[in-house]
N, C-alpha and C. Protein backbone atom coordinates (compact mmCIF):
# COMPACT_ATOMS: atom_id res chain seq x y z
N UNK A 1 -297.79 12.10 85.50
CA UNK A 1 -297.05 13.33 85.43
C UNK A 1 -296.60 13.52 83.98
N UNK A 2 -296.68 14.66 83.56
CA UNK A 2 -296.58 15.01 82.09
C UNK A 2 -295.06 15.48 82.14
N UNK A 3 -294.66 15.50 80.73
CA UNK A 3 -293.22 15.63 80.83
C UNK A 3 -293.36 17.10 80.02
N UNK A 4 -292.55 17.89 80.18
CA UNK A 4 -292.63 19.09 79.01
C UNK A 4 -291.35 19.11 77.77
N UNK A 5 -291.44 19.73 77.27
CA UNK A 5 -290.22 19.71 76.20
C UNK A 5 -288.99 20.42 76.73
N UNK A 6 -287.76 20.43 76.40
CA UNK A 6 -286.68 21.16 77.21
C UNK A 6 -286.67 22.37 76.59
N UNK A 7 -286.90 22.24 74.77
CA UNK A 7 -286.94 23.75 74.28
C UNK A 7 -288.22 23.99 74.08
N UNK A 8 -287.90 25.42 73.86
CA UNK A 8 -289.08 26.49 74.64
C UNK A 8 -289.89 27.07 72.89
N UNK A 9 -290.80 27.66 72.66
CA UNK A 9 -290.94 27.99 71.35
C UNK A 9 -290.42 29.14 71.64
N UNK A 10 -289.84 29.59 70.24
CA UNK A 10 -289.45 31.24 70.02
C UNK A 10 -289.83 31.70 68.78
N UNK A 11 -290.10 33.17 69.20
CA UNK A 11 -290.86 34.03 67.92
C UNK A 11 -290.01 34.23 66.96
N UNK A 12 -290.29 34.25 65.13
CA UNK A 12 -289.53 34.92 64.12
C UNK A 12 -288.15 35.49 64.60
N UNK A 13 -288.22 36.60 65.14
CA UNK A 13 -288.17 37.69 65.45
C UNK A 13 -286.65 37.33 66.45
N UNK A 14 -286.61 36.56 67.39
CA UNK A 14 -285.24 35.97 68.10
C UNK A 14 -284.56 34.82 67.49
N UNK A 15 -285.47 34.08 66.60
CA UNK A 15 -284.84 32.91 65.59
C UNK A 15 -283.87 33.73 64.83
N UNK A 16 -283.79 34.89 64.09
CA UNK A 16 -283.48 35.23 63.15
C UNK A 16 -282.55 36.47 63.90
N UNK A 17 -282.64 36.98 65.47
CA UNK A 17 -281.19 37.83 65.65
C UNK A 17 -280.29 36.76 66.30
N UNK A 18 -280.70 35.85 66.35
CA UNK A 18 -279.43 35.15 66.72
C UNK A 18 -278.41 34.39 65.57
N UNK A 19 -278.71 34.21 64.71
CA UNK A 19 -277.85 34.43 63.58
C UNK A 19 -277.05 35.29 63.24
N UNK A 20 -277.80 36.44 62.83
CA UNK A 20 -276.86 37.72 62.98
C UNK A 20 -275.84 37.84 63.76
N UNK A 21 -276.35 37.94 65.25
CA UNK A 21 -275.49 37.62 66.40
C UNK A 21 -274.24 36.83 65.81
N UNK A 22 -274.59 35.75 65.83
CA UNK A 22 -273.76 34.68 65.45
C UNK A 22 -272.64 35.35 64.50
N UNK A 23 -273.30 35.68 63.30
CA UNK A 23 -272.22 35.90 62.37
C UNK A 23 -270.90 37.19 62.52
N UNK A 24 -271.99 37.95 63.17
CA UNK A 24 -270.76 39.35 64.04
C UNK A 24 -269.91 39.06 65.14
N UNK A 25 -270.14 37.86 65.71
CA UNK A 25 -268.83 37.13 66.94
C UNK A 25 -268.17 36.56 66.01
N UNK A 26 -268.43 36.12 64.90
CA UNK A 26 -266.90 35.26 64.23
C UNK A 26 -265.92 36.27 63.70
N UNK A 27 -265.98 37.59 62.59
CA UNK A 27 -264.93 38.63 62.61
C UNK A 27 -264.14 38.62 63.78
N UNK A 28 -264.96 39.08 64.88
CA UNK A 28 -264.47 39.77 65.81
C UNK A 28 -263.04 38.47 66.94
N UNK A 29 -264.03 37.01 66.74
CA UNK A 29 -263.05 36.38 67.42
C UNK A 29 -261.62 36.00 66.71
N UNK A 30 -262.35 36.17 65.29
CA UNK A 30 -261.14 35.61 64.04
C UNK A 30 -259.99 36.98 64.46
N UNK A 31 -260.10 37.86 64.79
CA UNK A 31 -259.35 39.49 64.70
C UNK A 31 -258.75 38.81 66.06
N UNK A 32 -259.24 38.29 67.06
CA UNK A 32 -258.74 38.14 68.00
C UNK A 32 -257.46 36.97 68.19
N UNK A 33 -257.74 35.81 67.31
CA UNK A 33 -257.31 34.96 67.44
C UNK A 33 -255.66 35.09 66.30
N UNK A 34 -255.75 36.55 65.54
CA UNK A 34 -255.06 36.41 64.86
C UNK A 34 -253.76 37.42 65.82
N UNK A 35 -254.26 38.21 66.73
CA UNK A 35 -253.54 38.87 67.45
C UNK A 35 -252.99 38.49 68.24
N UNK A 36 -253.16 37.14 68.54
CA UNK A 36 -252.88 36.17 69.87
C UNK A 36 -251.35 35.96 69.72
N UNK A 37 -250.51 35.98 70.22
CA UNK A 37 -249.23 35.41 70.52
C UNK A 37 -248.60 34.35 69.83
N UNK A 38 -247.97 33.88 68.96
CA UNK A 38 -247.58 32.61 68.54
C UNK A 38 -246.86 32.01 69.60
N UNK A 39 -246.77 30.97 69.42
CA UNK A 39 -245.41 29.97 70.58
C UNK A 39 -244.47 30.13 70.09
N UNK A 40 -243.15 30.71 70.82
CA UNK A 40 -241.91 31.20 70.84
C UNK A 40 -241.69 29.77 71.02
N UNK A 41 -240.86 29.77 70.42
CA UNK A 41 -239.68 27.86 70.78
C UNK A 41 -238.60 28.49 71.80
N UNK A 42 -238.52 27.77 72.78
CA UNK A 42 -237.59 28.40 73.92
C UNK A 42 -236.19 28.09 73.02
N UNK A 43 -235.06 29.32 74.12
CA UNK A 43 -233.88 29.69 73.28
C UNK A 43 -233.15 28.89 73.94
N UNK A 44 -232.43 27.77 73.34
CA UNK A 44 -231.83 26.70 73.77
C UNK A 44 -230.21 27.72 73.95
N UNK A 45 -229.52 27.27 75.33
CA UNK A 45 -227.90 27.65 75.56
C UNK A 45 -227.50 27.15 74.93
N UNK A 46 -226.16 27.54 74.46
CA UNK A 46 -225.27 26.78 74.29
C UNK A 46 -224.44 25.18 74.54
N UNK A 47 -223.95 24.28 74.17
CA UNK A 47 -223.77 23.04 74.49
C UNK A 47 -222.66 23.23 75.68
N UNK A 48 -222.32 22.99 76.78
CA UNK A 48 -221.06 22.72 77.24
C UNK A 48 -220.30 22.08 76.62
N UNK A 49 -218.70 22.45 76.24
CA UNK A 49 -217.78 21.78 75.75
C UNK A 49 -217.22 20.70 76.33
N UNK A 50 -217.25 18.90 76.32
CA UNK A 50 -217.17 18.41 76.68
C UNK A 50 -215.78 18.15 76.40
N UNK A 51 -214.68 17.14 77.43
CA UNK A 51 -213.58 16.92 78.00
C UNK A 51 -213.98 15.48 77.58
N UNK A 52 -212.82 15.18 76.55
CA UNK A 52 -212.35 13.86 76.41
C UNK A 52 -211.72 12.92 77.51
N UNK A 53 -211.69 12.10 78.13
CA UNK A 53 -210.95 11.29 79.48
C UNK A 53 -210.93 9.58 79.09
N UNK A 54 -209.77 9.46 79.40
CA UNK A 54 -209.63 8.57 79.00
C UNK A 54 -210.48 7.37 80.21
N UNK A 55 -211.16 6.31 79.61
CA UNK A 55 -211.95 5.45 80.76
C UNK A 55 -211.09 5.42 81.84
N UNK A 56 -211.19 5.33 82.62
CA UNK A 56 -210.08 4.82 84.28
C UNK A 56 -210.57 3.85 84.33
N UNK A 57 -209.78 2.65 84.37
CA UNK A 57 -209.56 1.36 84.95
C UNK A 57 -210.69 0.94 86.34
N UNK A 58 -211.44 0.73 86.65
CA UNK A 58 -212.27 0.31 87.41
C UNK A 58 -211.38 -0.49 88.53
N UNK A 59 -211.63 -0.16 90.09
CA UNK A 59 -211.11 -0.44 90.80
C UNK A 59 -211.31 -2.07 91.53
N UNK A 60 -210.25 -2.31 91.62
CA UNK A 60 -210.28 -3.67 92.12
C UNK A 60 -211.36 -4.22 92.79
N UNK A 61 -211.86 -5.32 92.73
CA UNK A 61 -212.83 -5.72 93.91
C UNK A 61 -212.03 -6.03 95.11
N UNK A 62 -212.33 -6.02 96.36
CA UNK A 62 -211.83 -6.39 97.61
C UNK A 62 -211.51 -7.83 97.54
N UNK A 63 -212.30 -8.85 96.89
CA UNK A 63 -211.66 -10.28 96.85
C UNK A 63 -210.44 -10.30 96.08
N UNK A 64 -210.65 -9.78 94.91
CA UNK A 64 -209.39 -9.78 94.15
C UNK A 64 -208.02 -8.95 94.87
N UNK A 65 -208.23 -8.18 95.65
CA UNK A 65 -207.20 -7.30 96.17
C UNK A 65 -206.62 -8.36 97.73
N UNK A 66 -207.68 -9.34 97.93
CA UNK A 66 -207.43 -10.05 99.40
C UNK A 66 -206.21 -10.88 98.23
N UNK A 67 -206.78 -11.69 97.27
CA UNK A 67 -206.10 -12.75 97.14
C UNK A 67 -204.56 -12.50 96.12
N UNK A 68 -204.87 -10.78 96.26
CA UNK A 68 -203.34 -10.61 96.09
C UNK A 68 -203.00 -10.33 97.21
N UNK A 69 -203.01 -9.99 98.06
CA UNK A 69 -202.28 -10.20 99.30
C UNK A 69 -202.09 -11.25 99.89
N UNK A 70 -202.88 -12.19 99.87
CA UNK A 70 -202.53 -13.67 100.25
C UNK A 70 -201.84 -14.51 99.53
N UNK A 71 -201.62 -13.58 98.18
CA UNK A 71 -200.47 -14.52 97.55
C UNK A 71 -199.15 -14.19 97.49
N UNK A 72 -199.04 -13.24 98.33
CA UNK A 72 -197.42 -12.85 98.28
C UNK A 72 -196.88 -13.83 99.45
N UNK A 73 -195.44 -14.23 99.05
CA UNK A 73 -194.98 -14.95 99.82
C UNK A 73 -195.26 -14.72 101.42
N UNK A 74 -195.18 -13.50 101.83
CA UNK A 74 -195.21 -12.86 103.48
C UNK A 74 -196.58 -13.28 103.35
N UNK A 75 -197.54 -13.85 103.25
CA UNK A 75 -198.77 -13.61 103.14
C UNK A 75 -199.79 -12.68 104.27
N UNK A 76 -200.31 -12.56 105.16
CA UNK A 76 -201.43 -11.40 105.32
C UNK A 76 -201.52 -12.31 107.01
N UNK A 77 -201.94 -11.26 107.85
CA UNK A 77 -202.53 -11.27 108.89
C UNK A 77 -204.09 -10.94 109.04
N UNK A 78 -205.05 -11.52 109.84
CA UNK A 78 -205.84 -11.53 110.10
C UNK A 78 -206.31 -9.33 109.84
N UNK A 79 -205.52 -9.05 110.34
CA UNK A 79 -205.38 -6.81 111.11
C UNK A 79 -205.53 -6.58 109.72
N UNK A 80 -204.38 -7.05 108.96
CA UNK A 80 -204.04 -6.75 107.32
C UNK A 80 -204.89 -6.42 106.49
N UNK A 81 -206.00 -7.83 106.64
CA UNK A 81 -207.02 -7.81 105.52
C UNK A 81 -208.42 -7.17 106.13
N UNK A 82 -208.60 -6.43 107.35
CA UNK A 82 -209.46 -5.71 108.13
C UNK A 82 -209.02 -4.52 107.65
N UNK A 83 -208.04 -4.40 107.68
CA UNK A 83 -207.12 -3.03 107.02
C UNK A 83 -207.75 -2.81 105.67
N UNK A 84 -207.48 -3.63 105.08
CA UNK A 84 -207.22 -3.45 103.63
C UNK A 84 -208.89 -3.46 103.09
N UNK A 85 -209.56 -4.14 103.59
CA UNK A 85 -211.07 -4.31 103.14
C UNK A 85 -212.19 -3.05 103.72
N UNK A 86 -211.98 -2.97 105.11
CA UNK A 86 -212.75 -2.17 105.90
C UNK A 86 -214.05 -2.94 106.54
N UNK A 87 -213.72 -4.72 106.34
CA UNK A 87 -214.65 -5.32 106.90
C UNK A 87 -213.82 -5.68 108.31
N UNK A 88 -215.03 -6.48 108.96
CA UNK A 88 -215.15 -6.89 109.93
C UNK A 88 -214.13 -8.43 110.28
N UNK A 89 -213.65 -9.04 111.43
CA UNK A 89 -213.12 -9.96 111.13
C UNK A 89 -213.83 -11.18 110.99
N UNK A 90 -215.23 -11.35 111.44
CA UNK A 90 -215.53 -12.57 110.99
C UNK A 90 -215.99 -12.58 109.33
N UNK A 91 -216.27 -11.35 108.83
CA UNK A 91 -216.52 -11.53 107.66
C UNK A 91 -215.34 -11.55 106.66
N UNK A 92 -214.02 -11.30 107.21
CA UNK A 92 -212.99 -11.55 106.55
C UNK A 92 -212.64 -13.20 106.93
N UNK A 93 -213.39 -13.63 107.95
CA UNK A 93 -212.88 -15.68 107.71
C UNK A 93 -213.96 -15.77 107.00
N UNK A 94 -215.17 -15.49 106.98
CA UNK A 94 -215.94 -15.88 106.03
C UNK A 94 -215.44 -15.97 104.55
N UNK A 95 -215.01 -14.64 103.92
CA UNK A 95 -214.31 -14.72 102.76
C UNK A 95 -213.48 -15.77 102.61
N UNK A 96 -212.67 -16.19 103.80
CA UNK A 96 -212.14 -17.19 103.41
C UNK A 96 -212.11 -18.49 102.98
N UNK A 97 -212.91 -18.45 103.97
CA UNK A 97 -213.47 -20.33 104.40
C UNK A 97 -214.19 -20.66 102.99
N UNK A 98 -215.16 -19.44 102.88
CA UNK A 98 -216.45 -19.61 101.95
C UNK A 98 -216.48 -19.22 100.64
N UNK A 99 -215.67 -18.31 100.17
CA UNK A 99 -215.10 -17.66 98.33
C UNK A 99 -214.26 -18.52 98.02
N UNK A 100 -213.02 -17.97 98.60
CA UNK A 100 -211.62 -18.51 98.60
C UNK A 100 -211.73 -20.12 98.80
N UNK A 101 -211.54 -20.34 99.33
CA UNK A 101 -211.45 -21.96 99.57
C UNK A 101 -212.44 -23.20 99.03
N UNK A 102 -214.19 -22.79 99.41
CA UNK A 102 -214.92 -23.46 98.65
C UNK A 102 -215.29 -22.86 97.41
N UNK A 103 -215.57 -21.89 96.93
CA UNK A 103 -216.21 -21.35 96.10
C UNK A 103 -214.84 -21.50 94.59
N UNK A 104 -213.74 -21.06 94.88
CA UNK A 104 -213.00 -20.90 94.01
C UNK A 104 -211.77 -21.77 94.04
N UNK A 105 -211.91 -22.63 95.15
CA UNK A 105 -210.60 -23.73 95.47
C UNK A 105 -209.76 -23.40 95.25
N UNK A 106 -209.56 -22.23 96.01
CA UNK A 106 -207.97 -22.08 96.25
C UNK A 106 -207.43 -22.59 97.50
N UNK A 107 -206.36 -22.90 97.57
CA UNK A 107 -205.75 -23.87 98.75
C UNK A 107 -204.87 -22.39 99.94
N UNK A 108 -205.93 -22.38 100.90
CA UNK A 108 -205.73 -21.06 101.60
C UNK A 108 -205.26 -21.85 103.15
N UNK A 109 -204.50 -21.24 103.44
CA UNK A 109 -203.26 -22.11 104.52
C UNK A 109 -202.82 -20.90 105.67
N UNK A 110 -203.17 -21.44 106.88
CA UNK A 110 -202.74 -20.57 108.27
C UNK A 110 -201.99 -20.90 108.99
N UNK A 111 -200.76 -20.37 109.42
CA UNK A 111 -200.48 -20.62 110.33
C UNK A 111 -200.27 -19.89 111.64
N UNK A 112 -199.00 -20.06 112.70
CA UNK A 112 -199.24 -19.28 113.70
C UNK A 112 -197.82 -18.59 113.89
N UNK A 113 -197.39 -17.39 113.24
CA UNK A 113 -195.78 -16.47 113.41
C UNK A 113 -195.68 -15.78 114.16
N UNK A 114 -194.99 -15.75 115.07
CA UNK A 114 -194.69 -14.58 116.18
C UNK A 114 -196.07 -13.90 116.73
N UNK A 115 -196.90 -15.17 117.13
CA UNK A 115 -197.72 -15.27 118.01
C UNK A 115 -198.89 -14.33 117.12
N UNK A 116 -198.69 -14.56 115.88
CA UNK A 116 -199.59 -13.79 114.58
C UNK A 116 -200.47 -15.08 114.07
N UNK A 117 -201.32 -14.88 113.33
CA UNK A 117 -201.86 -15.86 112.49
C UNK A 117 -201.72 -15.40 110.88
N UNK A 118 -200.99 -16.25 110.36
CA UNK A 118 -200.94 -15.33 109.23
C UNK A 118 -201.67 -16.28 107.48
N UNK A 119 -202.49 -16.17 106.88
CA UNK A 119 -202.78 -16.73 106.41
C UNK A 119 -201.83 -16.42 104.41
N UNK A 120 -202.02 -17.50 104.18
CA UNK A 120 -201.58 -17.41 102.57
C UNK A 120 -202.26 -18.43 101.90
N UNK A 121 -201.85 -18.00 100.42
CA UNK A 121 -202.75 -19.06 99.20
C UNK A 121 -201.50 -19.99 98.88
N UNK A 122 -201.66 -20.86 98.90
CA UNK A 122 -200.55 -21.74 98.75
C UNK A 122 -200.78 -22.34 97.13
N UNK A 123 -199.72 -22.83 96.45
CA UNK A 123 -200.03 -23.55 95.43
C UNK A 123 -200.43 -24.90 95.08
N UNK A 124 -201.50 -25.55 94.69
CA UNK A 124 -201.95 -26.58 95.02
C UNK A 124 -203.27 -26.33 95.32
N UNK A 125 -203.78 -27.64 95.42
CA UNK A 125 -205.69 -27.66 95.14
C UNK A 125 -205.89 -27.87 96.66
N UNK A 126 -206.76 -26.99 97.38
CA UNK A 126 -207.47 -27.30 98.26
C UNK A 126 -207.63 -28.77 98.66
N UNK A 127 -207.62 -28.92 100.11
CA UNK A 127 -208.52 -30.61 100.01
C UNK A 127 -209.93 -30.61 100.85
């Protein structure tokens, strides 16, 4: 099977208007390209005036807020620190047993008041 060529022969005669051609589309696109639109830079607003504030103090963590309550002399009921945390009560003995006591050895002490359990941090090292 024979292969043919992809281009084709052409006469004088179309060799030579397509040049021409050629050269009368460049005016015409150059005229075009000069009429074209530039890019507008979008119109930026104004800044909002910003409000100086002073940092706010970052709010306590819940351990730190338990073991001020367990260190006041009255120290805390089991309700207290459910209250005060918004946890659950076994996860408030957990805090205890497991932060408080092992984790940070504090010497955390229960007893039993008017049929309450009331726990406090006592002074002195855990044993």
């Amino acid at each position: 099977m024979k292969r043919t060529p992809l281009t084709t022969k052409t006469s004088k005669s179309t060799a030579q208007a397509k040049p021409a051609a050629k050269s009368a589309a460049k005016p015409a696109a150059a005229a075009k390209k000069s009429l074209a639109k530039k890019p507008v830079a979008p119109k930026l607003l104004p800044r909002p005036q910003t409000v100086s504030v002073a940092p706010a103090t970052p709010p306590a963590s819940k351990q730190s807020q338990l073991i001020t309550l367990l260190g006041s002399s009255s120290g805390a009921t089991l309700a207290q620190m459910m209250t005060l945390t918004g946890w659950q009560a076994h996860t408030v003995r957990g805090m205890l047993s497991g932060s408080l006591r092992k984790r940070l050895g504090l010497n955390v002490q229960s007893r039993v008041e008017e049929s309450n359990r009331v726990y406090r941090i006592v002074a002195g090292s855990a044993k």
